[in-house]
N, C-alpha and C. Protein backbone atom coordinates (compact mmCIF):
# COMPACT_ATOMS: atom_id res chain seq x y z
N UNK A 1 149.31 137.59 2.68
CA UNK A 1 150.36 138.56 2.53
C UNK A 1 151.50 138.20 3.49
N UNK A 2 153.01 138.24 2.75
CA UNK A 2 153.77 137.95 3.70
C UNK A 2 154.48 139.17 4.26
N UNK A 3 154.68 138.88 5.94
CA UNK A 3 155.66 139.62 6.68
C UNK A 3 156.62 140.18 6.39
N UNK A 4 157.23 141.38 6.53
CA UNK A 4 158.60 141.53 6.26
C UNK A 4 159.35 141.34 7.83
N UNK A 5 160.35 140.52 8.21
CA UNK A 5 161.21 140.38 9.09
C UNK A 5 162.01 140.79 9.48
N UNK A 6 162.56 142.16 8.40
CA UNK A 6 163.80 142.95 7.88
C UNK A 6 163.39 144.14 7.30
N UNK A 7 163.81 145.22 7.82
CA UNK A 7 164.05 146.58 7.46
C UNK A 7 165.22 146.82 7.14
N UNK A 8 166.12 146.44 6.32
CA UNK A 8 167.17 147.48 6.32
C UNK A 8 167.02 148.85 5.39
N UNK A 9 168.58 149.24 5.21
CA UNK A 9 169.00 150.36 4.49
C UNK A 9 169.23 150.19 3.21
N UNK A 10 169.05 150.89 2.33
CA UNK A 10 169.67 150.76 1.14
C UNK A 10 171.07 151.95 0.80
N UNK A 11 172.13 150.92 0.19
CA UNK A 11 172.95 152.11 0.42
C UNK A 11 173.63 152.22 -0.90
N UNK A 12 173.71 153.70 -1.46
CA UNK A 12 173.94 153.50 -2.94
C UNK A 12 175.66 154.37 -3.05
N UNK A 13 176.27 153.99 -3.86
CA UNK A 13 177.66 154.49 -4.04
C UNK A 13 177.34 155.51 -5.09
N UNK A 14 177.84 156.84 -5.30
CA UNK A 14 177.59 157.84 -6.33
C UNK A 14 178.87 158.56 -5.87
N UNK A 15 179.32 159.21 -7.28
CA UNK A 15 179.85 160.13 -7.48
C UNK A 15 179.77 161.25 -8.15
N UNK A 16 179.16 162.59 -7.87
CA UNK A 16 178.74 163.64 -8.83
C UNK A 16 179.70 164.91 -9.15
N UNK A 17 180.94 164.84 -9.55
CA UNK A 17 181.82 166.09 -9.66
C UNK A 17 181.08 166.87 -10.01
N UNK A 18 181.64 168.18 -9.39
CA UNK A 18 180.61 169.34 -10.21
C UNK A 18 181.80 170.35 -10.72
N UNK A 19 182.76 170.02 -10.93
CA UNK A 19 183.93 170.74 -11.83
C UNK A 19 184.85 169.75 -12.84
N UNK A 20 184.80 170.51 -13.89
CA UNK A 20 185.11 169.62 -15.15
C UNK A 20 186.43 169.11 -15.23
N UNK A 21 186.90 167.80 -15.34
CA UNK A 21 188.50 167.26 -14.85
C UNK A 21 189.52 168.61 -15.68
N UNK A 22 189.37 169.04 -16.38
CA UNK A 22 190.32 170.09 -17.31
C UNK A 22 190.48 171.46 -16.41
N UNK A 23 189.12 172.02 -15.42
CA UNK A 23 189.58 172.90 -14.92
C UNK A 23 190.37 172.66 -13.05
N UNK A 24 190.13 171.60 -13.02
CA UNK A 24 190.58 171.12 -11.60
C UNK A 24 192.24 171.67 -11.56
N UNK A 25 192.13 172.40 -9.70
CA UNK A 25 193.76 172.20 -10.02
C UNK A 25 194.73 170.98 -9.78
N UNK A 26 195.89 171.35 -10.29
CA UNK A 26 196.71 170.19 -10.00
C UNK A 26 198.03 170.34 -9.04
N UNK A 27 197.97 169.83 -7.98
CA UNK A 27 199.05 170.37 -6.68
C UNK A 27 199.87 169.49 -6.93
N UNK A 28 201.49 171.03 -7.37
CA UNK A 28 202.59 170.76 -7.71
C UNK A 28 203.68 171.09 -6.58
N UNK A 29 203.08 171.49 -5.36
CA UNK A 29 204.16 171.57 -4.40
C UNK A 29 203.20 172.06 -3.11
N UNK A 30 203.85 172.16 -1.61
CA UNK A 30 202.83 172.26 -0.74
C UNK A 30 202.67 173.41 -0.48
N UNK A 31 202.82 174.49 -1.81
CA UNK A 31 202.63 176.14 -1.05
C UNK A 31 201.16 175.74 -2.47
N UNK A 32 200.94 174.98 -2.88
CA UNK A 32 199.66 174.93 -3.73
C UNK A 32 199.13 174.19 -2.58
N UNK A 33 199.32 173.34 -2.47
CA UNK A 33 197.91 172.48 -1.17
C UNK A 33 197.86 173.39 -0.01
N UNK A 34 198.33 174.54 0.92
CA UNK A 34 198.18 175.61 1.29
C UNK A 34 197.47 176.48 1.09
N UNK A 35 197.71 176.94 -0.30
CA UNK A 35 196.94 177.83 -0.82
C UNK A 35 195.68 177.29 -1.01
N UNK A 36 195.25 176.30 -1.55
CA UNK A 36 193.90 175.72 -1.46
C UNK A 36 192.98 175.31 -0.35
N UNK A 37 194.08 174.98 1.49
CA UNK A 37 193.26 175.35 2.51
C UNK A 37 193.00 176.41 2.81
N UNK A 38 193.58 177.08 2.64
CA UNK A 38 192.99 178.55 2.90
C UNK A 38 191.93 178.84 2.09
N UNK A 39 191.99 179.20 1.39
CA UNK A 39 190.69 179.18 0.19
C UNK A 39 189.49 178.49 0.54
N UNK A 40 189.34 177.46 1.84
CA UNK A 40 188.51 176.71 2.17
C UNK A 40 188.06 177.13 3.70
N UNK A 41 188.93 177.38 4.10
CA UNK A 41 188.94 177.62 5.28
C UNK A 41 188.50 178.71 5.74
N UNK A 42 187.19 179.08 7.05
CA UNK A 42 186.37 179.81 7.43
C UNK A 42 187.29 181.22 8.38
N UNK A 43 188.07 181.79 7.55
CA UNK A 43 188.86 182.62 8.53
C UNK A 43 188.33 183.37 10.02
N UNK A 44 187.13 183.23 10.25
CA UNK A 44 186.50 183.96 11.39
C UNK A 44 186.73 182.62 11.67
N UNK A 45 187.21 181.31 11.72
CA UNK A 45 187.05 180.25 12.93
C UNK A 45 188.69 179.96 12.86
N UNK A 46 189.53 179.92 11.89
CA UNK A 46 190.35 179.25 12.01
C UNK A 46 191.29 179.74 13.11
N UNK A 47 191.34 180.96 13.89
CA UNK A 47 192.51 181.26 14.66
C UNK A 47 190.88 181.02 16.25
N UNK A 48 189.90 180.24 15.84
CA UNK A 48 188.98 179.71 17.56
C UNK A 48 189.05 178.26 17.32
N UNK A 49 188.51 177.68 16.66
CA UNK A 49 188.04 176.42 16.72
C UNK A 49 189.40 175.68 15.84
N UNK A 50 189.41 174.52 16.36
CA UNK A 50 190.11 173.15 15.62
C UNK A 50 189.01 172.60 14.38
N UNK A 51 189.32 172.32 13.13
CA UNK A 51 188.78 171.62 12.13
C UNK A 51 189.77 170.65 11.44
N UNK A 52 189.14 169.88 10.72
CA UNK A 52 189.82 168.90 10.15
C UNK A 52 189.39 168.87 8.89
N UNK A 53 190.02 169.17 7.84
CA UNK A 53 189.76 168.72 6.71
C UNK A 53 190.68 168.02 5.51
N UNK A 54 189.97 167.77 4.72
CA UNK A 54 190.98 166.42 3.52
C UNK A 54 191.07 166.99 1.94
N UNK A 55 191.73 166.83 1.34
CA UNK A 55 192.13 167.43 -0.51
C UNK A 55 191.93 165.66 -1.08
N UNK A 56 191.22 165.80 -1.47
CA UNK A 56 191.12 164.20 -2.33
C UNK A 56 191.96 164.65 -4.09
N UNK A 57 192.74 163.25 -4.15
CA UNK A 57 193.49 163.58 -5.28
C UNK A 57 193.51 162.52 -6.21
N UNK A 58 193.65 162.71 -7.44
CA UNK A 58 193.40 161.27 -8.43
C UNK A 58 194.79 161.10 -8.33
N UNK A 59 195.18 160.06 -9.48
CA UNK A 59 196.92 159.84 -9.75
C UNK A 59 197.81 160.73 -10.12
N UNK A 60 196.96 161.75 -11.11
CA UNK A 60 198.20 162.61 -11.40
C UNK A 60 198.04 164.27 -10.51
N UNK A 61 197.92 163.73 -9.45
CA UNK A 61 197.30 165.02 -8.56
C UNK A 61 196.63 166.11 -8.62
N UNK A 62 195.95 165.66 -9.38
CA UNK A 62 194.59 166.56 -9.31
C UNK A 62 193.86 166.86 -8.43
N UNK A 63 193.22 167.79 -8.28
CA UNK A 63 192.62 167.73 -6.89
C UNK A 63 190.84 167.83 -7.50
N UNK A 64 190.59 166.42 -6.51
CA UNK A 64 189.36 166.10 -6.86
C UNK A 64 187.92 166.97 -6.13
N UNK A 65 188.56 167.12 -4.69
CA UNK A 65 187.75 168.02 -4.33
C UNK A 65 188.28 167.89 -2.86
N UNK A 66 187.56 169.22 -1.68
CA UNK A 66 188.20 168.96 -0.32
C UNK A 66 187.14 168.75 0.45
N UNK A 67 187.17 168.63 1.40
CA UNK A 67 185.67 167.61 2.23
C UNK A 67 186.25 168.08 3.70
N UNK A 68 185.27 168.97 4.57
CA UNK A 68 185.35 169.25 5.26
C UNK A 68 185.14 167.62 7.00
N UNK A 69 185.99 166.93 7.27
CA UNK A 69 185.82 166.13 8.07
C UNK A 69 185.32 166.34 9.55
N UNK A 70 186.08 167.46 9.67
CA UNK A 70 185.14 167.59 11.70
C UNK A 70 185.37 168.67 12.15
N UNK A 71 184.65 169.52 13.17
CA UNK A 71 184.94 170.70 13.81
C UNK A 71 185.06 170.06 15.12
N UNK A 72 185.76 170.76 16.08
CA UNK A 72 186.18 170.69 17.11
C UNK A 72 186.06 171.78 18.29
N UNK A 73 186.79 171.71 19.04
CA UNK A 73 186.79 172.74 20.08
C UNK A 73 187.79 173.47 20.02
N UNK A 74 188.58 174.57 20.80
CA UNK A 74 189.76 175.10 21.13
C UNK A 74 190.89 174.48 21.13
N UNK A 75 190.70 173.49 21.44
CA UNK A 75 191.79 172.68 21.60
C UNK A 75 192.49 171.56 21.17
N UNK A 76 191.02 170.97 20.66
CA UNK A 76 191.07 169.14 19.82
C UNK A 76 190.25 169.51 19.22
N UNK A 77 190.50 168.91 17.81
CA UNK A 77 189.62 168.20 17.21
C UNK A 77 189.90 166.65 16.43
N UNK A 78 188.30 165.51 16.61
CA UNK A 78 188.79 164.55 16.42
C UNK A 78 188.58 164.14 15.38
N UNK A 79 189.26 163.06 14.16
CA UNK A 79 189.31 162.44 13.42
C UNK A 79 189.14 161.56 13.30
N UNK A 80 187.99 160.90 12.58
CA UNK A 80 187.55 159.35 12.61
C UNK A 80 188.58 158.59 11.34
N UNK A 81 189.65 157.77 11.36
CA UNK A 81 190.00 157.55 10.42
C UNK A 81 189.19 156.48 9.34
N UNK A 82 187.87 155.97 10.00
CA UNK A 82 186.78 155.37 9.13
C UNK A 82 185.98 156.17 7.83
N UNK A 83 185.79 157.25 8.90
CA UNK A 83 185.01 158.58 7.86
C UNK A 83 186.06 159.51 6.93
N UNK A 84 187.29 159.62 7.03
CA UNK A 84 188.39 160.08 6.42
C UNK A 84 188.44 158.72 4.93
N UNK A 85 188.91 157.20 5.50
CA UNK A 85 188.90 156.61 4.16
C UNK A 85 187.58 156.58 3.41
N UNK A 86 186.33 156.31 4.13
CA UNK A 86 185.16 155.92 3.59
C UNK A 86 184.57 157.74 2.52
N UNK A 87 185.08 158.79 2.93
CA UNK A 87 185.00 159.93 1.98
C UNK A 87 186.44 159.54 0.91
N UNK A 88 187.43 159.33 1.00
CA UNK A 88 188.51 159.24 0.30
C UNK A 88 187.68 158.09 -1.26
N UNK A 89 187.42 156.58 -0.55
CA UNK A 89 186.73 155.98 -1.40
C UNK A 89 185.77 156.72 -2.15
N UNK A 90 184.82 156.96 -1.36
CA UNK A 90 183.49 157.76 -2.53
C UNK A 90 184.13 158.80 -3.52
N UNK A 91 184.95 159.53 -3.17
CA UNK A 91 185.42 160.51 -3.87
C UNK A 91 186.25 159.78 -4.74
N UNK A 92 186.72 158.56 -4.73
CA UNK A 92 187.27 158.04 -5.58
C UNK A 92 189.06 158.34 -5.80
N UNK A 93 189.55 158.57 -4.83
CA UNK A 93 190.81 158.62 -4.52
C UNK A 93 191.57 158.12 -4.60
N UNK A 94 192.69 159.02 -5.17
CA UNK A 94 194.36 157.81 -4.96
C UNK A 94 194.66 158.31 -3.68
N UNK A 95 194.76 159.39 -3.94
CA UNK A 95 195.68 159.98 -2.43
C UNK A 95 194.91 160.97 -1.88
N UNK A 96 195.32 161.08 -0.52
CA UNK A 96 194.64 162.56 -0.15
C UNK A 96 195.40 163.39 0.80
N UNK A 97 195.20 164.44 1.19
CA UNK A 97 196.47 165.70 1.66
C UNK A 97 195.35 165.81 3.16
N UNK A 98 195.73 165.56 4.26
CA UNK A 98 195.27 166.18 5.93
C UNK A 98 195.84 167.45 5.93
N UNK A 99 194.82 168.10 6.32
CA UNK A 99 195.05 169.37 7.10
C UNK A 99 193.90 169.35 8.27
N UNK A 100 194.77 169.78 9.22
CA UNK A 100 193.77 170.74 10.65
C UNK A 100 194.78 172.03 10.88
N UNK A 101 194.06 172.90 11.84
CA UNK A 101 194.78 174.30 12.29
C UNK A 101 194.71 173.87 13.65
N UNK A 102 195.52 174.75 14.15
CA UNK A 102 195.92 174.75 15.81
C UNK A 102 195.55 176.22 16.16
N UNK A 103 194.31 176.94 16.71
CA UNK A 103 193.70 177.98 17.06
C UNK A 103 195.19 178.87 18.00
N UNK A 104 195.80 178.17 18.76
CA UNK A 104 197.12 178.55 19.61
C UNK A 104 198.12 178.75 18.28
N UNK A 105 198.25 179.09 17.09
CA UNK A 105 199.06 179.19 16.02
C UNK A 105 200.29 178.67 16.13
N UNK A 106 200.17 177.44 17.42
CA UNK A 106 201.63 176.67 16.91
C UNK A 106 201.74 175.84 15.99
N UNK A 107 202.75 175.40 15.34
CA UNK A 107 202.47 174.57 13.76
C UNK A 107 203.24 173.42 14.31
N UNK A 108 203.57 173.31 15.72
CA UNK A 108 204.16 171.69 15.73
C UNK A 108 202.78 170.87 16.23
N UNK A 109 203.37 169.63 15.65
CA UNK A 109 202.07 168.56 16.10
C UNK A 109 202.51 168.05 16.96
N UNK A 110 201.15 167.78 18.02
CA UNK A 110 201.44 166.69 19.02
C UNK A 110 201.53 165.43 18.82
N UNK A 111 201.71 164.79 20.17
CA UNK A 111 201.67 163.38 19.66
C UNK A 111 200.52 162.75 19.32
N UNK A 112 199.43 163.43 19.77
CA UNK A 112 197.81 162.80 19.13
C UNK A 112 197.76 162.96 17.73
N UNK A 113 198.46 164.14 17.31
CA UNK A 113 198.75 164.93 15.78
C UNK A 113 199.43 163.24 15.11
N UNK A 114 200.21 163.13 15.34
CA UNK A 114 201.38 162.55 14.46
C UNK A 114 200.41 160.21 14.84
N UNK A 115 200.01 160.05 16.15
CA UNK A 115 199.24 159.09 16.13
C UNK A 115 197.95 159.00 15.23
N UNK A 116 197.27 159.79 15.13
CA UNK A 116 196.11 159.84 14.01
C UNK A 116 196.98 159.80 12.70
N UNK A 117 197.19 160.42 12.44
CA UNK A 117 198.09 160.91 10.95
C UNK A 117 198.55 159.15 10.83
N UNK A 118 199.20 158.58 11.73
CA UNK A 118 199.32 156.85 11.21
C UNK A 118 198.48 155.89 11.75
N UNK A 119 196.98 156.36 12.07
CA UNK A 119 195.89 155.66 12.17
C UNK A 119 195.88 155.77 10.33
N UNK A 120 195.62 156.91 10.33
CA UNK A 120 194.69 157.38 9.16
C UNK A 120 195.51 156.62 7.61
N UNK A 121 196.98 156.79 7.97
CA UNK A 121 198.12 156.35 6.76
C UNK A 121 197.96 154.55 6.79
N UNK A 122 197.48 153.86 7.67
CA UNK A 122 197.30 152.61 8.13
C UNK A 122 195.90 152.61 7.30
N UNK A 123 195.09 153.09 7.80
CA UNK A 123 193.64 152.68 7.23
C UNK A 123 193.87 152.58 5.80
N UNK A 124 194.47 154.00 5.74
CA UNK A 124 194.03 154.46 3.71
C UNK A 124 195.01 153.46 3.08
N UNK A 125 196.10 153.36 3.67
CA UNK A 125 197.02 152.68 2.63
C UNK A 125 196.17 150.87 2.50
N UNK A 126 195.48 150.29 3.32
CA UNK A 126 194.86 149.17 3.27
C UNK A 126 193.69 149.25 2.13
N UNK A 127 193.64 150.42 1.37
CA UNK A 127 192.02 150.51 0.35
C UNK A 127 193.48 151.16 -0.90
N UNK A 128 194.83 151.13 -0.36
CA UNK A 128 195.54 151.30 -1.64
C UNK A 128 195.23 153.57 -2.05
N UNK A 129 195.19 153.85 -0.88
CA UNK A 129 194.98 155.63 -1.07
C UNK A 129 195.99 156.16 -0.36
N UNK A 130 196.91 156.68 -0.29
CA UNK A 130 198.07 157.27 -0.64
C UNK A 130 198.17 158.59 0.27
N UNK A 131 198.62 158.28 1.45
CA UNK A 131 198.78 159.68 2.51
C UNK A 131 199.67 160.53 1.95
N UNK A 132 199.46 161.34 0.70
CA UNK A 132 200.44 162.54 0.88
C UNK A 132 201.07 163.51 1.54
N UNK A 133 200.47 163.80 2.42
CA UNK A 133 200.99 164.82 3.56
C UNK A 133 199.36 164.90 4.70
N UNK A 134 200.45 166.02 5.04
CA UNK A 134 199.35 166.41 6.42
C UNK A 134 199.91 167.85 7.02
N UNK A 135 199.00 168.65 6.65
CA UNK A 135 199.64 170.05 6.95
C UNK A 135 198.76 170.57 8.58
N UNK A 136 199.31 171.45 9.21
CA UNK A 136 198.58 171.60 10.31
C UNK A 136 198.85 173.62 9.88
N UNK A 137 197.76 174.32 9.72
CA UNK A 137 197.91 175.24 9.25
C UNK A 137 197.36 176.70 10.53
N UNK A 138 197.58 177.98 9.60
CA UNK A 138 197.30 179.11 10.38
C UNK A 138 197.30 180.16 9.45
N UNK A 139 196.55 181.16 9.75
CA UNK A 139 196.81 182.32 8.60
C UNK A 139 198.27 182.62 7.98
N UNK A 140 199.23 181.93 9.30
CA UNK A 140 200.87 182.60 8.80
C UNK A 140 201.90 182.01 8.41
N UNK A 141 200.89 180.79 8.46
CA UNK A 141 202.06 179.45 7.88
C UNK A 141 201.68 177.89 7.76
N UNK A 142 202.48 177.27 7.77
CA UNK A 142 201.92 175.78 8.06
C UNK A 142 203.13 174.98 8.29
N UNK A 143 202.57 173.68 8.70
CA UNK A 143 203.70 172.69 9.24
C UNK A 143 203.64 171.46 8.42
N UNK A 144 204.42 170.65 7.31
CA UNK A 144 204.10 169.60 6.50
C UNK A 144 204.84 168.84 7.45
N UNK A 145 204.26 167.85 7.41
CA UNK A 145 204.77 165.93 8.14
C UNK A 145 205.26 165.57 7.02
N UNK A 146 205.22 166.04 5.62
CA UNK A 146 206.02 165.03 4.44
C UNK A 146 207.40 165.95 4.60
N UNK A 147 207.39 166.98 4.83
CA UNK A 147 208.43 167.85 4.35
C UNK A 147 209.28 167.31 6.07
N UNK A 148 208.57 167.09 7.05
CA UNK A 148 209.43 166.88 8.16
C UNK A 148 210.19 165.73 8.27
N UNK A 149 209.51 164.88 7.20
CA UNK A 149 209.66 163.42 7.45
C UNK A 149 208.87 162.25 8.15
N UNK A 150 207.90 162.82 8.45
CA UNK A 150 206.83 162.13 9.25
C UNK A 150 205.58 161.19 9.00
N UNK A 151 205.75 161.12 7.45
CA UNK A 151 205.09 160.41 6.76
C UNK A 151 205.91 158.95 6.10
């Protein structure tokens, strides 16, 4: 009987939508990609904790689904821009929409804000996925980087 020398992993690529492409919505401006973080978003955390999450979108902006990326603390939360493209891929993405909240309800980004945001526009655009925006949100509003120019 021979040895095995090697254990690895097996690693399988899948994609299982569980909403039918006809009822998906389709974001036609950023008071719709808004409205859809909220809708996601855990209102007993969003005015404590920092989170990060992503809107995966096909070509004609559909929204494929949103994927919760990281919780944080009060103050930061961090973003792996590996685990941001490598969900973008599986999900099968053209583009995808960033959002985090700022628990302090200011809607300007820092400079860690606006450095990730072109980690992340660097990574994705190298797999050809399409940084649409990046909203930094709060129950009372939000702040777009496309609408500022920051994209």
């Amino acid at each position: 009987m021979r040895k095995k020398l090697y254990n690895v992993s097996q690693i399988e690529l899948m994609y299982k939508p569980k909403v039918k492409a006809c009822d998906r919505p389709v974001i036609k401006d950023v008071e719709d990609v808004y409205g859809i973080f909220m809708q996601c978003w855990d209102q007993g955390k969003i005015e404590l904790i920092e989170e990060f999450k992503m809107i995966l979108l096909d070509k004609g902006s559909t929204v494929l689904g949103v994927i919760n990326i990281s919780s944080g603390g009060m103050n930061a939360v961090t973003a792996d821009h590996k685990v941001v493209v490598t969900a973008a891929m599986l999900g099968k993405a053209s583009g995808i929409i960033l959002a985090h909240n700022h628990p302090s309800a200011r809607l300007t980004p820092s400079e860690q804000d606006i450095a990730l945001t072109n980690r992340i526009k660097v990574a994705a655009g190298s797999m050809d996925i399409a940084v649409v925006d990046h909203l930094i949100v709060n129950p009372a509003g939000y702040y777009s980087f496309a609408n500022k120019g920051l994209l």
